[in-house]
N, C-alpha and C. Protein backbone atom coordinates (compact mmCIF):
# COMPACT_ATOMS: atom_id res chain seq x y z
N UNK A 1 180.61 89.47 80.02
CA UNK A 1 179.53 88.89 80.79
C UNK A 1 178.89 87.75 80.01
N UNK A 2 178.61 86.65 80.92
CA UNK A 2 178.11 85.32 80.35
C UNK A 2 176.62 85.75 80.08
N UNK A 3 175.96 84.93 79.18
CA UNK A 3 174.07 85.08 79.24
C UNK A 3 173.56 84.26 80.56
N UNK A 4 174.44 83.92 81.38
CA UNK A 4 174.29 83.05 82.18
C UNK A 4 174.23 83.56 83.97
N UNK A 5 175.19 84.86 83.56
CA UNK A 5 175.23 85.63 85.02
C UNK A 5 174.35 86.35 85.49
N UNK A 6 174.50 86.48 86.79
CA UNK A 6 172.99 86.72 87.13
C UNK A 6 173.18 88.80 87.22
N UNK A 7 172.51 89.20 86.78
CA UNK A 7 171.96 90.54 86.22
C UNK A 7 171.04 91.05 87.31
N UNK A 8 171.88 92.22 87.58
CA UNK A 8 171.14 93.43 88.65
C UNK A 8 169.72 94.40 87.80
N UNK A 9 168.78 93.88 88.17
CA UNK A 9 167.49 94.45 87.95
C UNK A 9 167.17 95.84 88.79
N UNK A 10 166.37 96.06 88.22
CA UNK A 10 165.38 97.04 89.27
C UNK A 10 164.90 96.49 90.68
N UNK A 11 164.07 95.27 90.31
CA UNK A 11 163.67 94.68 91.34
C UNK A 11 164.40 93.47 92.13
N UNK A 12 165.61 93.26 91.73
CA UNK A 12 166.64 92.73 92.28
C UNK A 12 167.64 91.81 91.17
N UNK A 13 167.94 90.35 91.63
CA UNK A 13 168.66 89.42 90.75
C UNK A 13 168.09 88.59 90.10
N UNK A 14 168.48 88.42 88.69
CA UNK A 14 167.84 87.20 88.19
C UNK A 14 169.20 87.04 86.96
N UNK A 15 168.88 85.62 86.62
CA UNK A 15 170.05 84.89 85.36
C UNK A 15 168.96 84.20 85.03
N UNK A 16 169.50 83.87 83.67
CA UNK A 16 168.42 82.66 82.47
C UNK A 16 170.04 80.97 83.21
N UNK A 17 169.44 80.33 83.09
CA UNK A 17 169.81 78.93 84.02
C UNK A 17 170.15 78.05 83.35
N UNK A 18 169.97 78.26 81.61
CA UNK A 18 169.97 77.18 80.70
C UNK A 18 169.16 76.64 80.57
N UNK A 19 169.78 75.06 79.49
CA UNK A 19 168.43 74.18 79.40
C UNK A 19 169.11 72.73 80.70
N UNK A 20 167.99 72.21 80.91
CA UNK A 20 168.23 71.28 81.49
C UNK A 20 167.70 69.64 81.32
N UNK A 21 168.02 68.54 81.44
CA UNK A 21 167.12 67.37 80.98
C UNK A 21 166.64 67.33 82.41
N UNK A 22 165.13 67.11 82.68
CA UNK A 22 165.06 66.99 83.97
C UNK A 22 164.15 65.62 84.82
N UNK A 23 164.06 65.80 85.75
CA UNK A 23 163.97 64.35 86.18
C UNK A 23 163.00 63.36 85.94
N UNK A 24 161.86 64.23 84.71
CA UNK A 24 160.50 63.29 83.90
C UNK A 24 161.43 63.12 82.67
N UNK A 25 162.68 63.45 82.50
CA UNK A 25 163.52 62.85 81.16
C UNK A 25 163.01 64.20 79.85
N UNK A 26 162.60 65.11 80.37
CA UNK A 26 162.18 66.22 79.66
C UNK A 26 162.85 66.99 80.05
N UNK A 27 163.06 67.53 78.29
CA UNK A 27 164.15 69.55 78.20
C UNK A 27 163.43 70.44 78.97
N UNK A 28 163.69 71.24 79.91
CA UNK A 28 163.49 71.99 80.59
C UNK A 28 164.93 73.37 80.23
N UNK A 29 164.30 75.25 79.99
CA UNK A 29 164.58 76.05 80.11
C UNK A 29 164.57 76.38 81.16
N UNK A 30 165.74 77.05 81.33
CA UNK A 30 165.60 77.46 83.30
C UNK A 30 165.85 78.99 83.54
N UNK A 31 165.27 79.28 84.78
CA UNK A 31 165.45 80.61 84.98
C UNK A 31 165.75 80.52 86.40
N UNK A 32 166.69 81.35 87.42
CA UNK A 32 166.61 81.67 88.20
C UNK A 32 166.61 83.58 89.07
N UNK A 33 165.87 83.63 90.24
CA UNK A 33 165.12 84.82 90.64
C UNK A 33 166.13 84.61 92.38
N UNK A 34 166.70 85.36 92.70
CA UNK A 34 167.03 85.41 94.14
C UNK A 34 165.76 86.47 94.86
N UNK A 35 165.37 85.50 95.34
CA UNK A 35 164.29 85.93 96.09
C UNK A 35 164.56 86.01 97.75
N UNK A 36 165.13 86.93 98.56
CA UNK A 36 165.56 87.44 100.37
C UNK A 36 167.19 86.88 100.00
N UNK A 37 167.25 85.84 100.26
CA UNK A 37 168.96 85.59 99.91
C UNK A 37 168.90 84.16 99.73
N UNK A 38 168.09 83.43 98.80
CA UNK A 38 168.07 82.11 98.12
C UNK A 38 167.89 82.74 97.08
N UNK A 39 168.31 81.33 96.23
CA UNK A 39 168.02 81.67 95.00
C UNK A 39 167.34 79.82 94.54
N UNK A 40 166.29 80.50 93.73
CA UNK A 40 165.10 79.70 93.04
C UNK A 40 164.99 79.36 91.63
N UNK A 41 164.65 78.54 91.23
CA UNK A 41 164.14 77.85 89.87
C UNK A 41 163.32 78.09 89.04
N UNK A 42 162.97 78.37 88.09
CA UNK A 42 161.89 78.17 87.56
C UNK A 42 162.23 77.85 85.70
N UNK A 43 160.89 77.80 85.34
CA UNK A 43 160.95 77.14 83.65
C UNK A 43 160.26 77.96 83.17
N UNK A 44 160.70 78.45 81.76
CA UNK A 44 160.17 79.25 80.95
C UNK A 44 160.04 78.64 79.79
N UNK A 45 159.02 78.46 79.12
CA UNK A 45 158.96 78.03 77.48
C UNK A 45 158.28 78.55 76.38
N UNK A 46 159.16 78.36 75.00
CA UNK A 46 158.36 78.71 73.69
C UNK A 46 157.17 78.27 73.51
N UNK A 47 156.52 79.49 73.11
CA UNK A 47 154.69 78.56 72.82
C UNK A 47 154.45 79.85 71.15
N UNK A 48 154.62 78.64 70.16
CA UNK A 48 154.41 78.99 68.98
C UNK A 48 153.01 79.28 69.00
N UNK A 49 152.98 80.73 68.27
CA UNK A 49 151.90 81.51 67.78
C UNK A 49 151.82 81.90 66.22
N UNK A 50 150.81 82.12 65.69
CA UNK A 50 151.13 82.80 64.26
C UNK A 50 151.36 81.78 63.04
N UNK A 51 151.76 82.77 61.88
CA UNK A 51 153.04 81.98 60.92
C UNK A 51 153.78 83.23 60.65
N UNK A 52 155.16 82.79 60.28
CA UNK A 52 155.60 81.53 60.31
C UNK A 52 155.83 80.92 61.16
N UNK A 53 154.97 80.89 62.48
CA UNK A 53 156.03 80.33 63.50
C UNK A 53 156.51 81.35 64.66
N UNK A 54 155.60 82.28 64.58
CA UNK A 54 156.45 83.30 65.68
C UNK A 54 155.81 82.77 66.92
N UNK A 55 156.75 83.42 67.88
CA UNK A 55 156.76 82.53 69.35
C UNK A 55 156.68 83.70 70.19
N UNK A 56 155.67 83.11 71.47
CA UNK A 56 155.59 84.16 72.46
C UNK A 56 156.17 83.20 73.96
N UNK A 57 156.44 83.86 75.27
CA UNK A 57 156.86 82.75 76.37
C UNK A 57 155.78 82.83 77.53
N UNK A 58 155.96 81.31 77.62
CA UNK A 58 155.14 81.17 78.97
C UNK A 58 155.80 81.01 80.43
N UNK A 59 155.81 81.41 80.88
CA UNK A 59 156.55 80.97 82.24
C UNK A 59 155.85 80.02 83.39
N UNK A 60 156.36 78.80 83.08
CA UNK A 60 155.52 77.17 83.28
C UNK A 60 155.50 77.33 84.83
N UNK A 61 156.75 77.77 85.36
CA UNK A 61 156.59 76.93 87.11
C UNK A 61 157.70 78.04 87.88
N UNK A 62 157.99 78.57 89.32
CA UNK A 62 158.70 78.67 89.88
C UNK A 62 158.77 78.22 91.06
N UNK A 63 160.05 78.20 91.62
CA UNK A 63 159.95 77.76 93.34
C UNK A 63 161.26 76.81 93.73
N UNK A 64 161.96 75.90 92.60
CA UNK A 64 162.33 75.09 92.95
C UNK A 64 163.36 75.51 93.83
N UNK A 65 163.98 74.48 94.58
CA UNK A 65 165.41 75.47 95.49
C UNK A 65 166.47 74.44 94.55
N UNK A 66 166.53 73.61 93.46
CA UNK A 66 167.38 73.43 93.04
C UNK A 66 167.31 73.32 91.17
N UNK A 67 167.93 73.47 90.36
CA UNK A 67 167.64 73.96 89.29
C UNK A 67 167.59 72.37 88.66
N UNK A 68 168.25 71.60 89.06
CA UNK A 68 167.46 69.69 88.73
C UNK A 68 166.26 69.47 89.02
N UNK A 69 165.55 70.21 89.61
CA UNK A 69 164.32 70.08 90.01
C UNK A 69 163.27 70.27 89.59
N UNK A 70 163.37 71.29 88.96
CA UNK A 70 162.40 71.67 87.26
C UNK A 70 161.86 70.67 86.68
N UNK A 71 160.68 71.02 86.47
CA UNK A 71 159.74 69.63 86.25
C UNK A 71 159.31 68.83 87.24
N UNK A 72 159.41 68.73 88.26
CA UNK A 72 158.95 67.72 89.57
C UNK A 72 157.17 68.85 89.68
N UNK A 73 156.45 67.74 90.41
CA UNK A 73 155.00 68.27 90.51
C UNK A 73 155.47 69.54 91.51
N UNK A 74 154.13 71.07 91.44
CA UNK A 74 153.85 71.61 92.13
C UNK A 74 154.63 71.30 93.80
N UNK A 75 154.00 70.08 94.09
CA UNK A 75 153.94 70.13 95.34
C UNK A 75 155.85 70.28 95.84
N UNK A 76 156.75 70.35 94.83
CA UNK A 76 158.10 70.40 95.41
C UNK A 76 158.51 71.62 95.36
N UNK A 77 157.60 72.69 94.95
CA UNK A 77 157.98 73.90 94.79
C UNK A 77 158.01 74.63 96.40
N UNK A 78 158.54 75.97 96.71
CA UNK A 78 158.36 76.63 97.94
C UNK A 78 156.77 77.52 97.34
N UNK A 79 156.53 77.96 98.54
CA UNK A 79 155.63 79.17 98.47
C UNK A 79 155.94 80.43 98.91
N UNK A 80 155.45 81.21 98.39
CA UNK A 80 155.63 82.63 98.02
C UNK A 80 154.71 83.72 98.84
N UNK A 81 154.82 84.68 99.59
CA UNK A 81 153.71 85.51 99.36
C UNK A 81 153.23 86.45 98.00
N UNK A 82 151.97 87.16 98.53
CA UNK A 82 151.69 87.67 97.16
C UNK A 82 152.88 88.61 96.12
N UNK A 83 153.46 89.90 97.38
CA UNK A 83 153.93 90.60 97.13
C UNK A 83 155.33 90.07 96.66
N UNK A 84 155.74 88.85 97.02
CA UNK A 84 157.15 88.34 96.85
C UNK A 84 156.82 87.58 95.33
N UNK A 85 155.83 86.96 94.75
CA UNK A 85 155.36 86.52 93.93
C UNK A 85 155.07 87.75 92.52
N UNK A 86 154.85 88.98 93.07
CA UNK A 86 154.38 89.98 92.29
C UNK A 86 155.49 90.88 91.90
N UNK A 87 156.75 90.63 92.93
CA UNK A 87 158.32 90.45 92.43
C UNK A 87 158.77 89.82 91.66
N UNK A 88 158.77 88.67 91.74
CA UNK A 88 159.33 87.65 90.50
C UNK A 88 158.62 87.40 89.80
N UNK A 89 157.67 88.07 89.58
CA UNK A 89 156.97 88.13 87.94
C UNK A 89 157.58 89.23 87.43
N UNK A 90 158.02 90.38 87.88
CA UNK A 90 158.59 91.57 87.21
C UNK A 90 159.87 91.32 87.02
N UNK A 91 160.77 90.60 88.19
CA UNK A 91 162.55 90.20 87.57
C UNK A 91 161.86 89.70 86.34
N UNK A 92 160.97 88.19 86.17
CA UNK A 92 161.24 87.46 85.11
C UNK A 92 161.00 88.32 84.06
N UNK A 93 160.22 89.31 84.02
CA UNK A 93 159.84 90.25 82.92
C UNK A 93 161.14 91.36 82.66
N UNK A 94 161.28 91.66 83.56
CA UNK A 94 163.17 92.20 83.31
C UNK A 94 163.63 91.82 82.64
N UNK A 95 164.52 90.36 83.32
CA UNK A 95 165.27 89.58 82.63
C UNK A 95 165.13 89.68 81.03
N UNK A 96 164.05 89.18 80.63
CA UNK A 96 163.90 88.89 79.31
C UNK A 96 164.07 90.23 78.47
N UNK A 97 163.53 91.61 79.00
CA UNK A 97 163.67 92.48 78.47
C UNK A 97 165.22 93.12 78.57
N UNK A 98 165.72 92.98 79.67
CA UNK A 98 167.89 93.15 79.29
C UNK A 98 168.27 91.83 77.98
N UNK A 99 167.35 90.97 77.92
CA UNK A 99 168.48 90.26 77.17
C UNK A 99 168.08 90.12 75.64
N UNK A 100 166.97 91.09 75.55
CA UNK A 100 165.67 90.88 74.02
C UNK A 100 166.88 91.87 73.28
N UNK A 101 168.04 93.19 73.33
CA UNK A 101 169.06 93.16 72.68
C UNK A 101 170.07 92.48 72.12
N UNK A 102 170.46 91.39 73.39
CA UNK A 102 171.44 90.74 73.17
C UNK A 102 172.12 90.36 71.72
N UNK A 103 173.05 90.21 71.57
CA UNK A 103 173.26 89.43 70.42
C UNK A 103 173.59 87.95 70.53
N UNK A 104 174.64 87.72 71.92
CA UNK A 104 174.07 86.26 72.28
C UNK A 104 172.83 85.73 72.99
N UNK A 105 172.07 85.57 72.57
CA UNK A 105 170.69 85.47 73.43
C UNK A 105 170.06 83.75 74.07
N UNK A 106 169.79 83.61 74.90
CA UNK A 106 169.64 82.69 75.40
C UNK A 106 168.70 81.47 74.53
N UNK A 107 168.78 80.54 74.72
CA UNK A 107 167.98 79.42 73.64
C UNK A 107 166.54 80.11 73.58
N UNK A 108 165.82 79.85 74.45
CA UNK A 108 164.58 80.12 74.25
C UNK A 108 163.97 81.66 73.67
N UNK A 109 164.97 82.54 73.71
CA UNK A 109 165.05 84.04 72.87
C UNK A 109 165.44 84.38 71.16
N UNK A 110 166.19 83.15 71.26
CA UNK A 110 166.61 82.85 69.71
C UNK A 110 165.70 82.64 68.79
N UNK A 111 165.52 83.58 67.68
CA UNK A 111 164.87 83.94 66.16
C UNK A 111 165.29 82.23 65.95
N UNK A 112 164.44 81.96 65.10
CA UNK A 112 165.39 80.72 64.31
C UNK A 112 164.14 80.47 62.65
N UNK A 113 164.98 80.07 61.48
CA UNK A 113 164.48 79.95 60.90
C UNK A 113 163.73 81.67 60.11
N UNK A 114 162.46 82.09 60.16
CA UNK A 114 161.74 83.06 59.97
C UNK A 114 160.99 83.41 61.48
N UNK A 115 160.74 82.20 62.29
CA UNK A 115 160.40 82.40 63.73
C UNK A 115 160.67 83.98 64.49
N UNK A 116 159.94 84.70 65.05
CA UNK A 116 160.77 85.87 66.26
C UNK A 116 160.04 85.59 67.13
N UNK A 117 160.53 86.37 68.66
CA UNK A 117 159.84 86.52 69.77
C UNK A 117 159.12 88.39 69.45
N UNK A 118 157.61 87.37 69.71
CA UNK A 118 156.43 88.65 69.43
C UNK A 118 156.74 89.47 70.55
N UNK A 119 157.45 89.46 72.25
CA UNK A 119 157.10 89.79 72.77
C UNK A 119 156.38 89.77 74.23
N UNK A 120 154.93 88.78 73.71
CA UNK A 120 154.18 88.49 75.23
C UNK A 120 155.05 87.16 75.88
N UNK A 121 155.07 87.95 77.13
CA UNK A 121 155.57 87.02 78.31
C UNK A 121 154.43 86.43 79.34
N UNK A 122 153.48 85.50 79.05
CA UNK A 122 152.80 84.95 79.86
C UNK A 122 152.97 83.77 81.16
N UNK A 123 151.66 83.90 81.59
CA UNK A 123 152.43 83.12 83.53
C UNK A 123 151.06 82.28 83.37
N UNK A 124 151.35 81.01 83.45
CA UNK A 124 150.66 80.13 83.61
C UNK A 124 149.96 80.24 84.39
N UNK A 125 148.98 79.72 85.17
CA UNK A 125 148.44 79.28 86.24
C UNK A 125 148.88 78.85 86.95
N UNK A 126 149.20 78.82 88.07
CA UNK A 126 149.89 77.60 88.88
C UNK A 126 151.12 77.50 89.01
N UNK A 127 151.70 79.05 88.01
CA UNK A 127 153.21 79.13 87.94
C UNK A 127 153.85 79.56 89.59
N UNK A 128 153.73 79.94 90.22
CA UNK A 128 154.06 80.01 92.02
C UNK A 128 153.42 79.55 92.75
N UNK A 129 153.53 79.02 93.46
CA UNK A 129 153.14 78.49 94.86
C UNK A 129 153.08 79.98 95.70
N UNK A 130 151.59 80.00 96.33
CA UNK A 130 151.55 81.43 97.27
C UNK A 130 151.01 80.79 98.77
N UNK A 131 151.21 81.78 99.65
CA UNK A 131 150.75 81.26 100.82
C UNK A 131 149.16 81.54 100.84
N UNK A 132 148.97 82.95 100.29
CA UNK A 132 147.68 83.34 100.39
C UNK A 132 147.15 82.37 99.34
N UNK A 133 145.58 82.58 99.57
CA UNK A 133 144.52 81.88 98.51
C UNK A 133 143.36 82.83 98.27
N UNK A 134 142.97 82.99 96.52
CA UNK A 134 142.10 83.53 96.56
C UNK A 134 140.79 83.64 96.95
C-alpha cells in the first residue's frame, strides 16, 4: 500500500494527496476526505512549536473539488453542513493517526533533524465552508 491510497476509516475515506505547487506559486500539503461520493481537497501544515523545533498540524482549508486548487480564496471552496463538517474533522484526525506508525510517513509527518510531531492536530478557522452560521 502507497502513503498515498486512500484508507478505510471508521468514519469513512480519506488519503494524504501530497505536496503540491499551487496556483499563488506556493507548496501546498494535501489531503483528501470523500465526503457522499466526491472526493475533496484540503491543506494541512507544519506549525513549529517548542525546541528543538517540534511541530504540531494545522489543518489550513477544506472543500476544494480539485486538488490544484488548494490555495485559491475561501470563496472556491464547497460548503458543508455541520454534521458533514464534524465528519471530516474526525477522517482528518484518523488519517493522521493510521499513518503516525508508519515507517514511510508522509512529508508533513516526517521527524526531521531533532524535530517530532507533538501530536496536536489543529483546525483553523475558516478551515470549511458550512451552510449553517453561528
Amino acid at each position: 500500500m502507497s502513503m498515498f491510497d486512500w484508507i478505510e476509516l471508521e468514519d469513512g475515506r480519506a488519503r494524504f494527496a501530497g505536496g503540491i505547487r499551487g496556483w499563488d506559486e506556493q507548496g501546498h500539503q494535501t489531503f483528501s476526505v470523500q465526503v457522499e461520493h466526491a472526493a475533496f481537497f484540503g491543506e494541512i501544515e507544519q506549525v513549529v512549536v517548542g525546541a528543538p523545533c517540534d511541530f504540531n498540524l494545522d489543518v489550513v482549508s477544506f472543500g476544494y473539488r480539485e486538488r490544484d486548487d488548494v490555495g485559491l480564496p475561501a470563496s472556491a471552496r464547497e460548503r458543508f453542513s455541520l454534521p458533514e463538517a464534524e465528519r471530516v474533522q474526525r477522517l482528518v484526525q484518523e488519517l493522521i493517526a493510521a499513518a503516525a506508525p508508519w515507517l514511510e510517513k508522509p512529508f508533513l509527518l516526517q521527524p526531521f533533524e531533532e524535530a517530532r510531531f507533538l501530536g496536536v492536530i489543529a483546525f483553523r478557522d475558516g478551515w470549511i465552508n458550512t451552510t449553517e452560521t453561528a
